[in-house]
C-alpha atoms as a PDB file:
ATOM      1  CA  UNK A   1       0.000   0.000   0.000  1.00  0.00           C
ATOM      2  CA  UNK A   2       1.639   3.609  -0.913  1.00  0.00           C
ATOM      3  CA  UNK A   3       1.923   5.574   1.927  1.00  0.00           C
ATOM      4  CA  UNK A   4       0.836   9.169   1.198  1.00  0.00           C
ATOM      5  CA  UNK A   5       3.402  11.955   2.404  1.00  0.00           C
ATOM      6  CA  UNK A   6       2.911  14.934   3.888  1.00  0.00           C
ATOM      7  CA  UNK A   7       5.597  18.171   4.092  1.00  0.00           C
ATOM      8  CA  UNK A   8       7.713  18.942   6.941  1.00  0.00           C
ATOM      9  CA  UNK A   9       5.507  21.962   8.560  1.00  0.00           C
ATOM     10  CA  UNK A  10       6.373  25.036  10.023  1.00  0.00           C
ATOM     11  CA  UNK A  11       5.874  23.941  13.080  1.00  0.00           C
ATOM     12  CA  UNK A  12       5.103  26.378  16.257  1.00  0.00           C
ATOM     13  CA  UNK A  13       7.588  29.133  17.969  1.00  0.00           C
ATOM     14  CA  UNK A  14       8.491  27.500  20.714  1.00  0.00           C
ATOM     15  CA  UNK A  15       7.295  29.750  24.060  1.00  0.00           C
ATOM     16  CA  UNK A  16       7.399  27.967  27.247  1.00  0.00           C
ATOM     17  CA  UNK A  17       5.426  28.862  29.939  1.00  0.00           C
ATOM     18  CA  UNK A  18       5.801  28.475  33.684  1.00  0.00           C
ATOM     19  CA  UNK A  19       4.634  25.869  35.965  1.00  0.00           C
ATOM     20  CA  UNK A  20       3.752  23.079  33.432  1.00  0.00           C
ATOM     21  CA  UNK A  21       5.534  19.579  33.278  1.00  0.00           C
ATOM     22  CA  UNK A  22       8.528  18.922  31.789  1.00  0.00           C
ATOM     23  CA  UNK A  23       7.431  16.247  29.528  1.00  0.00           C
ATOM     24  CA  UNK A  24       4.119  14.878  28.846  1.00  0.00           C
ATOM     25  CA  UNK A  25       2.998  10.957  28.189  1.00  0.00           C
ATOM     26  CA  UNK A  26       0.237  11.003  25.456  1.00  0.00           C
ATOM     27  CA  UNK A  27      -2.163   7.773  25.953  1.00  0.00           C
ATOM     28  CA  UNK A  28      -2.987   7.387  22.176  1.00  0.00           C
ATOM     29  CA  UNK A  29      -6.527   5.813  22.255  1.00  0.00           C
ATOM     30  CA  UNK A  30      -7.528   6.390  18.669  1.00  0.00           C
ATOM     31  CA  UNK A  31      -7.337   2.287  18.220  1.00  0.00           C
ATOM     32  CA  UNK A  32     -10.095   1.572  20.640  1.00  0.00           C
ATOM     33  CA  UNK A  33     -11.805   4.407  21.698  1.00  0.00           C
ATOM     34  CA  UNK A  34     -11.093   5.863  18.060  1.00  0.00           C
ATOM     35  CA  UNK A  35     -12.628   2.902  16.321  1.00  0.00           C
ATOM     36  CA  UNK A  36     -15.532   1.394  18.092  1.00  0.00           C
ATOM     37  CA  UNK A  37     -17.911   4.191  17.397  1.00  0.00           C
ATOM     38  CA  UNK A  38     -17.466   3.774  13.771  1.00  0.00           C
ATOM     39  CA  UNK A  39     -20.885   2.160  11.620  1.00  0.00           C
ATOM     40  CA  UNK A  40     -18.545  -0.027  10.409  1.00  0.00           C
ATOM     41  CA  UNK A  41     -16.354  -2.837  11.175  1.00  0.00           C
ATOM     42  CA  UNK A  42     -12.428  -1.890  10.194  1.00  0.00           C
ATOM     43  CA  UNK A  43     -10.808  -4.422   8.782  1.00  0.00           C
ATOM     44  CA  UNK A  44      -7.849  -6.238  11.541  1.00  0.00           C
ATOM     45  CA  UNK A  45      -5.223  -5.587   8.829  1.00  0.00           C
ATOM     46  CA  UNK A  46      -5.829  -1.933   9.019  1.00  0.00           C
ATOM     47  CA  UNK A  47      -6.041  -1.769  12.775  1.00  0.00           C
ATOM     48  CA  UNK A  48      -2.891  -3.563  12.910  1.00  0.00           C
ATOM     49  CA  UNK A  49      -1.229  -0.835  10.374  1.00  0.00           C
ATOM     50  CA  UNK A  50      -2.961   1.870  12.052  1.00  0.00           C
ATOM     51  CA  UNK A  51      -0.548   0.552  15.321  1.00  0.00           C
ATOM     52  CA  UNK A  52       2.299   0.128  13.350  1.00  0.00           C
ATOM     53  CA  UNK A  53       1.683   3.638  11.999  1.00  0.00           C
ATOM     54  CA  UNK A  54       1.352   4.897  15.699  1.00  0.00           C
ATOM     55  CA  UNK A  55       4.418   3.461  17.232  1.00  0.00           C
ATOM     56  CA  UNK A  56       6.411   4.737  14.255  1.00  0.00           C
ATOM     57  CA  UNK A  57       5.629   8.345  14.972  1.00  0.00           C
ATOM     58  CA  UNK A  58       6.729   8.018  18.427  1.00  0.00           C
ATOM     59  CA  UNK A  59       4.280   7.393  20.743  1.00  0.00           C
ATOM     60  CA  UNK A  60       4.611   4.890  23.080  1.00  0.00           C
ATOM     61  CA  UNK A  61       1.080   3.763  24.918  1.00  0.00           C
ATOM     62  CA  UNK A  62      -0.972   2.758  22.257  1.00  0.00           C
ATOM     63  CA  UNK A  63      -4.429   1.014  23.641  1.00  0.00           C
ATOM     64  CA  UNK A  64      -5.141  -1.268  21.367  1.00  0.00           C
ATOM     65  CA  UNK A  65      -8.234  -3.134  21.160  1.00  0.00           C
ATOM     66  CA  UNK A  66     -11.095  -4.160  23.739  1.00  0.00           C
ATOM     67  CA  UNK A  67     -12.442  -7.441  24.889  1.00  0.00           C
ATOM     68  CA  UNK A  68     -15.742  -6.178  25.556  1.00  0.00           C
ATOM     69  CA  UNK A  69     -18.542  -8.625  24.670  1.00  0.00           C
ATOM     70  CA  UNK A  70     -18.604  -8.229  20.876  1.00  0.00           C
ATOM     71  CA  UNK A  71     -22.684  -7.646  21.382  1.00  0.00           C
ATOM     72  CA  UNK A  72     -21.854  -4.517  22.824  1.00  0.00           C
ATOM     73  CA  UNK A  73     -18.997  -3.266  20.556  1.00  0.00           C
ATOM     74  CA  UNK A  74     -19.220  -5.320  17.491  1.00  0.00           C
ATOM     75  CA  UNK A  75     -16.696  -3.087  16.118  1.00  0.00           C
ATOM     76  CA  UNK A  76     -13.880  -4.796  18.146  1.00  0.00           C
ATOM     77  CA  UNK A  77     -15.285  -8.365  18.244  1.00  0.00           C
ATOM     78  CA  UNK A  78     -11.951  -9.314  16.622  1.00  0.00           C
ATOM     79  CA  UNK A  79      -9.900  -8.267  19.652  1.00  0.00           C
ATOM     80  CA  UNK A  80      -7.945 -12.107  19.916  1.00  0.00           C
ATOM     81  CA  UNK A  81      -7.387 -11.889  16.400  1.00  0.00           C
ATOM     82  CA  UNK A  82      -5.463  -8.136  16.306  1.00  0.00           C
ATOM     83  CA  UNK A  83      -3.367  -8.817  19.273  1.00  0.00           C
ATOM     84  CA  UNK A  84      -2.263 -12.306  17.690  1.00  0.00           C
ATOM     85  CA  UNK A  85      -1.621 -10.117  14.030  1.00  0.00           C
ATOM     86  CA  UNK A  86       0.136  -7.182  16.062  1.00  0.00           C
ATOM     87  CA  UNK A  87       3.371  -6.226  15.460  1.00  0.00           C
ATOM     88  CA  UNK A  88       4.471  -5.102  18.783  1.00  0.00           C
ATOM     89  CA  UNK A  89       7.560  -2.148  18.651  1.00  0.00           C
ATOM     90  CA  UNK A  90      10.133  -2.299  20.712  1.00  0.00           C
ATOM     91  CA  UNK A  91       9.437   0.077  24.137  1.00  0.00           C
ATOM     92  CA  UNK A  92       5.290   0.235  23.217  1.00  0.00           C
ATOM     93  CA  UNK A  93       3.075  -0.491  25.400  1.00  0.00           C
ATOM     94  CA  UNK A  94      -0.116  -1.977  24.139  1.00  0.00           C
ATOM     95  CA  UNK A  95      -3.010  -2.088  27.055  1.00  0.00           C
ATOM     96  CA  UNK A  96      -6.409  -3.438  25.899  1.00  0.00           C
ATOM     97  CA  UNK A  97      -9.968  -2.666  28.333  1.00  0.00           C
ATOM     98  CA  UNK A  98     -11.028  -5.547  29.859  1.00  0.00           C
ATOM     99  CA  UNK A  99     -14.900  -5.434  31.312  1.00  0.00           C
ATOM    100  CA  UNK A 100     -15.113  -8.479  33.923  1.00  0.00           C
ATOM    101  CA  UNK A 101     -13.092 -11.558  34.658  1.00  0.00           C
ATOM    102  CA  UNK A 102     -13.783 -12.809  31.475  1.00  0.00           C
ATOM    103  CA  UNK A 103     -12.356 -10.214  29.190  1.00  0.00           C
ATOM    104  CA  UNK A 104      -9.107 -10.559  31.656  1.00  0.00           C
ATOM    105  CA  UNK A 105      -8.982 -14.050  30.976  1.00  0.00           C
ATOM    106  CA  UNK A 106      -9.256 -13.252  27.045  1.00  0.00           C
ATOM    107  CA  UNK A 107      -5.915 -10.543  27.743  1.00  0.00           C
ATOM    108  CA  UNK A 108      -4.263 -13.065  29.462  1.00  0.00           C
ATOM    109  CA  UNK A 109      -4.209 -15.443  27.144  1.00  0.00           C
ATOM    110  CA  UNK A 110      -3.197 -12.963  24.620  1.00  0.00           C
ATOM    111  CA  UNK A 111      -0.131 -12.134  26.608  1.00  0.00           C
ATOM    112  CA  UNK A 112      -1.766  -8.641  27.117  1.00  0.00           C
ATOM    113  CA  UNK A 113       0.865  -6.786  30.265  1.00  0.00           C
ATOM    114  CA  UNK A 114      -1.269  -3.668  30.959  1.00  0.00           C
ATOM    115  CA  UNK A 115      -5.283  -3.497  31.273  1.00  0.00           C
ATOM    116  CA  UNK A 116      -7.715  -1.003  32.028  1.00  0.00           C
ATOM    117  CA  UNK A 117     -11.641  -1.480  33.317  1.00  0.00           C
ATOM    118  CA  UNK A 118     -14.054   1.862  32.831  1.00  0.00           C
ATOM    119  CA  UNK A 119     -16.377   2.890  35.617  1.00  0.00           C
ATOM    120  CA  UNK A 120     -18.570   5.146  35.813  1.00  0.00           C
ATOM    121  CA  UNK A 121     -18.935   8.327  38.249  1.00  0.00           C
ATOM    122  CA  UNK A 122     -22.773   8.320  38.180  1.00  0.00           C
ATOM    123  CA  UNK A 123     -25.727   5.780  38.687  1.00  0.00           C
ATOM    124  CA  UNK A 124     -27.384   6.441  35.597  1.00  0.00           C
ATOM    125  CA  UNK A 125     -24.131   5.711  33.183  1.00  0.00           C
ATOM    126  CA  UNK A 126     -23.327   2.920  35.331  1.00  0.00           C
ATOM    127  CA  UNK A 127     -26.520   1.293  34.561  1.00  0.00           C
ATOM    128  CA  UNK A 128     -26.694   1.982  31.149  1.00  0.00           C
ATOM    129  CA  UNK A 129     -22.869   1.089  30.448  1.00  0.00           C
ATOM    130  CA  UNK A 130     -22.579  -1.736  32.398  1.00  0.00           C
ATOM    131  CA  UNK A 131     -25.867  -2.787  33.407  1.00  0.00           C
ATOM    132  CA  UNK A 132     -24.737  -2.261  36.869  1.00  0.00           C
ATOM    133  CA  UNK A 133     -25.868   0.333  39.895  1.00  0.00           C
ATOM    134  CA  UNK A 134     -22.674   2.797  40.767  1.00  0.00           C
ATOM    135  CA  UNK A 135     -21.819   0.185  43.929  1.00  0.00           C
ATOM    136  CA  UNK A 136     -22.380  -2.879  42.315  1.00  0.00           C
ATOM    137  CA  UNK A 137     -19.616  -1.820  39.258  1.00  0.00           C
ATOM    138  CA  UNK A 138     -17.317  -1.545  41.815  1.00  0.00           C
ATOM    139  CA  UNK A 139     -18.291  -5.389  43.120  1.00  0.00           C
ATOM    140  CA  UNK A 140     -17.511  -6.561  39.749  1.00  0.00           C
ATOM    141  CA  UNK A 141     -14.589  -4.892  39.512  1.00  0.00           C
ATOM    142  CA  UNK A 142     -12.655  -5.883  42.175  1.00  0.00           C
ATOM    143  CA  UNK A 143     -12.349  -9.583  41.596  1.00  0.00           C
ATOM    144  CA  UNK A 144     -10.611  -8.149  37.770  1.00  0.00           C
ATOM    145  CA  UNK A 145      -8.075  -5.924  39.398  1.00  0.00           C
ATOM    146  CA  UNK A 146      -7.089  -8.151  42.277  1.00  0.00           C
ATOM    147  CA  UNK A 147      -6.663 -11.019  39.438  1.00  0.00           C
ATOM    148  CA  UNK A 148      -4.978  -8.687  37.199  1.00  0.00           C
ATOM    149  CA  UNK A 149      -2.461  -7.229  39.481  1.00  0.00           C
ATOM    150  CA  UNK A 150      -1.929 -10.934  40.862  1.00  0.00           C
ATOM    151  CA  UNK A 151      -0.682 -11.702  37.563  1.00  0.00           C
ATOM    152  CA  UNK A 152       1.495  -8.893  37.446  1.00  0.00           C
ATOM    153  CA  UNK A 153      -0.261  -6.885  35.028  1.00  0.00           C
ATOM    154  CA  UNK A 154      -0.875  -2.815  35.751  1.00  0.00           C
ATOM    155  CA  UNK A 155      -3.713  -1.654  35.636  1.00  0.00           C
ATOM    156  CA  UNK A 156      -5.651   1.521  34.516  1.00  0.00           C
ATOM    157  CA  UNK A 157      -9.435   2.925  35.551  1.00  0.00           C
ATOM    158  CA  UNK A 158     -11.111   4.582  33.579  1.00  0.00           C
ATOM    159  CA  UNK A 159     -13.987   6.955  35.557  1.00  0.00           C
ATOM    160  CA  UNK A 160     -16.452   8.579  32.851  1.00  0.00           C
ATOM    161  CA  UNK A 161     -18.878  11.254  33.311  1.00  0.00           C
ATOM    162  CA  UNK A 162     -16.612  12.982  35.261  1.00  0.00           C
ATOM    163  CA  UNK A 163     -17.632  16.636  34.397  1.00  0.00           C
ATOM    164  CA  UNK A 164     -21.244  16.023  33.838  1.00  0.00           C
ATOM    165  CA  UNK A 165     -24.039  13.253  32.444  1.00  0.00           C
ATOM    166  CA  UNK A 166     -26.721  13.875  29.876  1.00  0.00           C
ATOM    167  CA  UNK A 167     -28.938  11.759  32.061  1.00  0.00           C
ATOM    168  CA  UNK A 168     -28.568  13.560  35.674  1.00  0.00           C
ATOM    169  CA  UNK A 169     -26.992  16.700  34.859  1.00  0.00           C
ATOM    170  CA  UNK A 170     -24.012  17.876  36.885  1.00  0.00           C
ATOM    171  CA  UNK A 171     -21.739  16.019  38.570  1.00  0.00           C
ATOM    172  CA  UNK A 172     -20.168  17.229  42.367  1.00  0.00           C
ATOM    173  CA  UNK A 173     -16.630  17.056  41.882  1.00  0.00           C
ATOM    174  CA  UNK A 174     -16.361  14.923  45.492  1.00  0.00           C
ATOM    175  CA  UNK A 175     -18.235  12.089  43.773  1.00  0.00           C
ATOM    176  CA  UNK A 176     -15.956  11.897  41.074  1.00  0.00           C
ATOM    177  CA  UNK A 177     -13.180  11.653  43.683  1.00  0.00           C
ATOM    178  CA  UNK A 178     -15.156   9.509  45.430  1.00  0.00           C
ATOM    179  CA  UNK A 179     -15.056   6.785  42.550  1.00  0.00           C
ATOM    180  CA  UNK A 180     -11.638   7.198  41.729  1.00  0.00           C
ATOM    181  CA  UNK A 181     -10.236   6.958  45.728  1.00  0.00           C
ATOM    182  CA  UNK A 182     -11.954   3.260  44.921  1.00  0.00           C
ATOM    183  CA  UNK A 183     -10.558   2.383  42.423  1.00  0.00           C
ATOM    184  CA  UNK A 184      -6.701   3.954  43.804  1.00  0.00           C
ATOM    185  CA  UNK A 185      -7.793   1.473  46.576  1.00  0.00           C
ATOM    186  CA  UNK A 186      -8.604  -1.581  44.633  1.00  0.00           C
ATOM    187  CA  UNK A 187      -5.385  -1.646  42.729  1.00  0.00           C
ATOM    188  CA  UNK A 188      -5.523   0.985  39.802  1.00  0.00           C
ATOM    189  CA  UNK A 189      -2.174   2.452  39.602  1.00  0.00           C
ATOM    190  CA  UNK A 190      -3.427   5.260  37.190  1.00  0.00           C
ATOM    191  CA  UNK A 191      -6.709   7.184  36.934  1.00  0.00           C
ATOM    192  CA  UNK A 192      -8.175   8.642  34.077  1.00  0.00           C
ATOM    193  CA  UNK A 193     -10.467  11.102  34.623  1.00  0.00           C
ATOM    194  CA  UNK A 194     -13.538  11.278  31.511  1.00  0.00           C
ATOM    195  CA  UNK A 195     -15.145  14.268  30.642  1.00  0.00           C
ATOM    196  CA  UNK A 196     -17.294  11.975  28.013  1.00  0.00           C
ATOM    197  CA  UNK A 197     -19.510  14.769  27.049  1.00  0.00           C
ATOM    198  CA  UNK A 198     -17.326  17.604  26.660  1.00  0.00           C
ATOM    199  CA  UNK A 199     -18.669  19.904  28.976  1.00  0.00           C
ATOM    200  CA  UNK A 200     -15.950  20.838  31.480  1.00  0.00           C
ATOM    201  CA  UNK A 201     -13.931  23.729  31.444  1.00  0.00           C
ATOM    202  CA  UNK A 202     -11.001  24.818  33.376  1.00  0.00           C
ATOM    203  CA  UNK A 203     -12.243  25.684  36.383  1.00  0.00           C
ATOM    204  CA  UNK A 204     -14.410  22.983  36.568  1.00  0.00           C
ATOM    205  CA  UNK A 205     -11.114  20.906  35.649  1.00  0.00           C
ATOM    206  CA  UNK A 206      -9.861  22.558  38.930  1.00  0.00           C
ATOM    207  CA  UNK A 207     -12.460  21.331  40.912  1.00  0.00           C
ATOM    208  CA  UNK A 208     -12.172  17.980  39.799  1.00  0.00           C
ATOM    209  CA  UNK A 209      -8.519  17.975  40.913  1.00  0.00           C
ATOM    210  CA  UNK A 210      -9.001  19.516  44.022  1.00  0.00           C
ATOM    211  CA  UNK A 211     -11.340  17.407  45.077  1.00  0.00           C
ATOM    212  CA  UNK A 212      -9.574  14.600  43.985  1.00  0.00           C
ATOM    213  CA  UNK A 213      -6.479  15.805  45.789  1.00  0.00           C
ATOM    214  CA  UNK A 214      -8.503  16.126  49.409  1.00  0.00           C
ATOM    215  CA  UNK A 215     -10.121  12.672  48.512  1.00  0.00           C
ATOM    216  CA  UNK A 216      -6.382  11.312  48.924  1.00  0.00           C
ATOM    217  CA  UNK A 217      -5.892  10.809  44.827  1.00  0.00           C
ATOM    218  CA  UNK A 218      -3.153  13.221  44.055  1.00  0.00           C
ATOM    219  CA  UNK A 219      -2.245  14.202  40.234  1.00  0.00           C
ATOM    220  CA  UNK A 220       0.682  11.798  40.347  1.00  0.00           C
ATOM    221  CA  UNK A 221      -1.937   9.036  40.229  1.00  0.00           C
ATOM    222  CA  UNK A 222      -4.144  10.897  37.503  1.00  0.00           C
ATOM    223  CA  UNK A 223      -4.775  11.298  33.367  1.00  0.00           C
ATOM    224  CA  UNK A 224      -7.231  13.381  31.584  1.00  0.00           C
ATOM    225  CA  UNK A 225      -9.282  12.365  29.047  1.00  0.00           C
ATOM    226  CA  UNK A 226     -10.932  14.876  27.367  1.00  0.00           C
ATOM    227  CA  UNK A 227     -13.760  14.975  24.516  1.00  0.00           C
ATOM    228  CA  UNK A 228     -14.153  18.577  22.352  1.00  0.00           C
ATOM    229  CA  UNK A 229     -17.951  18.464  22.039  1.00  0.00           C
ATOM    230  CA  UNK A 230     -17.993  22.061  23.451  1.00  0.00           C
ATOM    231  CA  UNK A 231     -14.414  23.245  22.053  1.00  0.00           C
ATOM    232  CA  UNK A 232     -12.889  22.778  25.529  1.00  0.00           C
ATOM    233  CA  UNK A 233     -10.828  20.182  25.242  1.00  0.00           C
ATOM    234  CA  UNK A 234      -7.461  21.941  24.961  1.00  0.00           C
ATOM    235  CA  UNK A 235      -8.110  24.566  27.168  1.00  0.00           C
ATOM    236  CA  UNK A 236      -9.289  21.891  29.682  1.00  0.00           C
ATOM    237  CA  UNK A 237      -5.707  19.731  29.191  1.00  0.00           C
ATOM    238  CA  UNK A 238      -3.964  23.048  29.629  1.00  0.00           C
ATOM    239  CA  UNK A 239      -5.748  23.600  32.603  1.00  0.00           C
ATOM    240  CA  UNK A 240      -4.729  20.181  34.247  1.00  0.00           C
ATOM    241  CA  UNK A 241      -0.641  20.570  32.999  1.00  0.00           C
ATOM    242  CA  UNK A 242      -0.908  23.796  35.183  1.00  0.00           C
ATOM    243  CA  UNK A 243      -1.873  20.807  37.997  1.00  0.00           C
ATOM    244  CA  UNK A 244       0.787  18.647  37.511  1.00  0.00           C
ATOM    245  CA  UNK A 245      -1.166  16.285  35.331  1.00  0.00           C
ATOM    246  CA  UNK A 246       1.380  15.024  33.196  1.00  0.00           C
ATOM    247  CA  UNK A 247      -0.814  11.723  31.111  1.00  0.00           C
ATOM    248  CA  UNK A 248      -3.190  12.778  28.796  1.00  0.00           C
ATOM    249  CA  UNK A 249      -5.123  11.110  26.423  1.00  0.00           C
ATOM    250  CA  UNK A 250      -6.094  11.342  22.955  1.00  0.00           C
ATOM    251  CA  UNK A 251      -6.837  10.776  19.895  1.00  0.00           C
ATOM    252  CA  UNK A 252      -5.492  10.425  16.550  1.00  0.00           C
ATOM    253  CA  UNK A 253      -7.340  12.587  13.750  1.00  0.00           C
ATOM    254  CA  UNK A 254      -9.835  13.213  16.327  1.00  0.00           C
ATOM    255  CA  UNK A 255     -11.369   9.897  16.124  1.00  0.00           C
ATOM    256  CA  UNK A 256     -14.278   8.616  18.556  1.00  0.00           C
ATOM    257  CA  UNK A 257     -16.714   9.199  21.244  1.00  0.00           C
ATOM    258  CA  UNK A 258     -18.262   7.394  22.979  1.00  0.00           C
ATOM    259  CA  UNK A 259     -21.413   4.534  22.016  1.00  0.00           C
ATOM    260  CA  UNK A 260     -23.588   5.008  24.939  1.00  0.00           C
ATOM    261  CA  UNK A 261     -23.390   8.746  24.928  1.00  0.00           C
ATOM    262  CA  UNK A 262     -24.960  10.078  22.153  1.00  0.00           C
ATOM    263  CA  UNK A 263     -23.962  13.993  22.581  1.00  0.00           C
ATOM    264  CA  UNK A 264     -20.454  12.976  23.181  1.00  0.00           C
ATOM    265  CA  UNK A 265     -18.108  13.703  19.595  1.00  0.00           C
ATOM    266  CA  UNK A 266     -14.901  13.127  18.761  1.00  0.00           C
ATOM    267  CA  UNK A 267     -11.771  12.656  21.692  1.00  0.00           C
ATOM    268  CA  UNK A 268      -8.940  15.678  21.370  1.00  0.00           C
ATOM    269  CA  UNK A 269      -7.475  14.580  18.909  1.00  0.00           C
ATOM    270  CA  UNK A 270      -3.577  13.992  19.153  1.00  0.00           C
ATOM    271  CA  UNK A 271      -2.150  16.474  16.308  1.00  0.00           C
ATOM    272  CA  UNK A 272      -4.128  19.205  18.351  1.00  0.00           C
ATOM    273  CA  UNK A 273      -2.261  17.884  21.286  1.00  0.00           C
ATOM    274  CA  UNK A 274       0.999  17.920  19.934  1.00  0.00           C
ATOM    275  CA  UNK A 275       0.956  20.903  18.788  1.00  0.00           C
ATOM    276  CA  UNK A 276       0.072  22.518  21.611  1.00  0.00           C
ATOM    277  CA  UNK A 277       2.974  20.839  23.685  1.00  0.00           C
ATOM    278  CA  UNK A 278       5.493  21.711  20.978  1.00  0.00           C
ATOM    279  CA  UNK A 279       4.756  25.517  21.705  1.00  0.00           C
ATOM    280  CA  UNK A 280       5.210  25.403  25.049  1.00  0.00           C
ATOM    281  CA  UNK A 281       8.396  23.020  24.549  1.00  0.00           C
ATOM    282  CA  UNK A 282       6.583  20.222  26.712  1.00  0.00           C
ATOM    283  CA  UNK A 283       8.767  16.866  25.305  1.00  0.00           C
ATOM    284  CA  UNK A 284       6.181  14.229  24.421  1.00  0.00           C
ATOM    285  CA  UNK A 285       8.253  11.953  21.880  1.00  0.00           C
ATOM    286  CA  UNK A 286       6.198  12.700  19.040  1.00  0.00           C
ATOM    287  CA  UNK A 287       6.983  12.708  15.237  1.00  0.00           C
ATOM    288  CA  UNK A 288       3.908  15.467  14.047  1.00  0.00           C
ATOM    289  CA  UNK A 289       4.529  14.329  10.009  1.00  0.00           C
ATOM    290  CA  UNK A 290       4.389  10.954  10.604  1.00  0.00           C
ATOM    291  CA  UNK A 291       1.519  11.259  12.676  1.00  0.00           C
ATOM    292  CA  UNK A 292      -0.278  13.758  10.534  1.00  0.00           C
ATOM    293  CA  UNK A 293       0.715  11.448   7.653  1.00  0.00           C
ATOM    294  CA  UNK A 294      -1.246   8.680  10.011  1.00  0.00           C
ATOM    295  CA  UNK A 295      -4.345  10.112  10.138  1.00  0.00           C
ATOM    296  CA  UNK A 296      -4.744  11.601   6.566  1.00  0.00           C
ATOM    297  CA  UNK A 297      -4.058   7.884   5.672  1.00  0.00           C
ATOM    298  CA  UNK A 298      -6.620   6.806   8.405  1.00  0.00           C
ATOM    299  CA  UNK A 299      -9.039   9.141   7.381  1.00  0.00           C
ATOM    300  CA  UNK A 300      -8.991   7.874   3.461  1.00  0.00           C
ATOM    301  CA  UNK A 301      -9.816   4.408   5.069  1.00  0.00           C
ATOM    302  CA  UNK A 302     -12.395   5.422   7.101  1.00  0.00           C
ATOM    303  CA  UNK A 303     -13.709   7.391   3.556  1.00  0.00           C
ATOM    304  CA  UNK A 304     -14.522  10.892   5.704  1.00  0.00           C
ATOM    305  CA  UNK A 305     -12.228  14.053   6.530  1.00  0.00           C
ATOM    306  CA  UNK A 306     -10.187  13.648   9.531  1.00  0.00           C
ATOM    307  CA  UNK A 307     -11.664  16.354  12.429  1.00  0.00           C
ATOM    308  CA  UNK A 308      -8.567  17.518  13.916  1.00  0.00           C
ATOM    309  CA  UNK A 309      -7.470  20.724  13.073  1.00  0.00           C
ATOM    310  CA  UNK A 310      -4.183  21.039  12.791  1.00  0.00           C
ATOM    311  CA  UNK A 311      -4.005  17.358  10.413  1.00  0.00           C
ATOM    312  CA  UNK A 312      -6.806  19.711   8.016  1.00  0.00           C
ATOM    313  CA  UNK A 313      -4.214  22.294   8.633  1.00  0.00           C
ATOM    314  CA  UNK A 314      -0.622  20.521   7.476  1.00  0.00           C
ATOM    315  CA  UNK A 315      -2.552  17.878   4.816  1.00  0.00           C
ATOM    316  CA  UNK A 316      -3.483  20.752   3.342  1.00  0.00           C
ATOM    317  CA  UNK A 317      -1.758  23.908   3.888  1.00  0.00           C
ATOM    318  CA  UNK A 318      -3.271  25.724   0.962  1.00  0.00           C
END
């Protein structure tokens, strides 16, 4: 397959500004997150390029697939069938989401070293996500993590709704804390916190932290995951560098939302990301051509325009 180009661009004047990290680790999610909300099933052979594509342009967590029960996200129903194709590069790290104890049995057998389960801050996503009441996600969690850290595996949560639900509204900050103290406590080394509608903004982002922070959860233990529905989503990331957030995740070419949400669009989308942390001369590992390059090339498969800005921007600077 011919790889389309695209030109070295002039990339950003570097300005650094105070109190944000050093370096940043981008949690590329456009795999999983990217591709189950498409109509269609993607072919394995262009997942697997899609990761090969990834890890060339330097990042280095790339979440792969899910073994969610294929009823529920047909789109990655051939989860054992990618991780047996993948190419796996040298320094990437490839988590998949695992559901229940099932799904962890599925990773292990794939030789999968890093998992993640997604829980939900309120009742009413909780029940429609997983069928579960907010407590009684947390029951069937705990059996996965124990297991999974057992085995030696690390392990992510995922809390969603974070910032608000289309079903109850807003969300107090101290009850997203609340969830993610419980999962800190049940073995997560790494929280990511969801704003799966794209309705924060950076004071709310604040909040969040803070109350995280007096909950016991400090921003050495947390990642933001941000969607743009509203526009927010860099702002928002800014927001939480300023905190000493220093995962993020993202998107390349913009790609996903999330099934069960129906207001929530596309996740920031990495070249946005990038971009940003070049300015401010935030080291993230990142080749922006080859990822650009990426999602043009994505975006042909997928037969639409990417949404990210800045790939419209350098595919075509005209």
């Amino acid at each position: 397959m011919n790889r389309e180009t695209v030109p070295e661009p002039a990339l950003p004047m570097v300005v650094p500004a105070g109190g944000l990290p050093e370096r940043v680790t981008i949690y590329e999610v456009g795999a999983r997150d990217g591709l189950q909300n498409e109509s269609g099933t993607v072919p394995v052979g262009v997942k697997v390029e899609f990761l090969d594509r990834l890890a060339a342009a330097g990042l280095r967590v790339l979440e792969a697939t899910s073994f969610v029960h294929p009823r529920w996200v047909p789109q990655l129903a051939d989860a054992t069938e990618l991780l047996a194709a993948l190419h796996r590069a040298d320094g990437v790290d490839y988590p998949v989401l695992v559901p229940n104890e099932r799904g962890l049995d599925r990773a292990l057998h794939a030789g999968v070293a890093h998992v993640a389960i997604f829980a939900s801050a309120t009742e009413t996503f909780a029940r429609r996500n997983l069928n579960r009441s907010l407590d009684e996600q947390f029951a069937m969690f705990e059996p996965v993590v124990r297991r999974a850290v057992e085995e030696g595996l690390r392990v992510r949560g995922y809390v969603s709704m974070c910032f608000g639900d289309p079903w109850e509204g807003a969300v107090a900050p101290a009850q997203v804390a609340a969830a993610s103290r419980r999962l800190v406590e049940m073995g997560c080394e790494q929280i990511s916190l969801g704003d799966t509608i794209g309705v924060g903004t950076p004071g709310h982002v604040d909040a969040v932290l803070d109350a995280c922070a007096t909950d016991g959860t400090g921003v050495d233990r947390l990642a933001v995951h941000f969607h743009d529905t509203y526009g927010q989503a860099l702002s928002n990331t800014l927001a939480a560098l300023r905190r000493g957030v220093t995962t993020v995740d993202a998107s390349a070419g913009g790609l996903g939302g999330c099934p069960y949400a129906e207001s929530a669009t596309g996740n920031l989308a990495t070249e946005d990301l990038v971009w940003m942390l070049d300015g401010l001369g935030i080291e993230h590992g990142v080749h922006l051509p080859t990822l650009v390059d990426t999602s043009v090339w994505m975006a042909q498969m997928l037969g639409r325009p990417s949404p990210s800005r800045v790939v419209r921007a350098l595919a075509d600077p005209a």
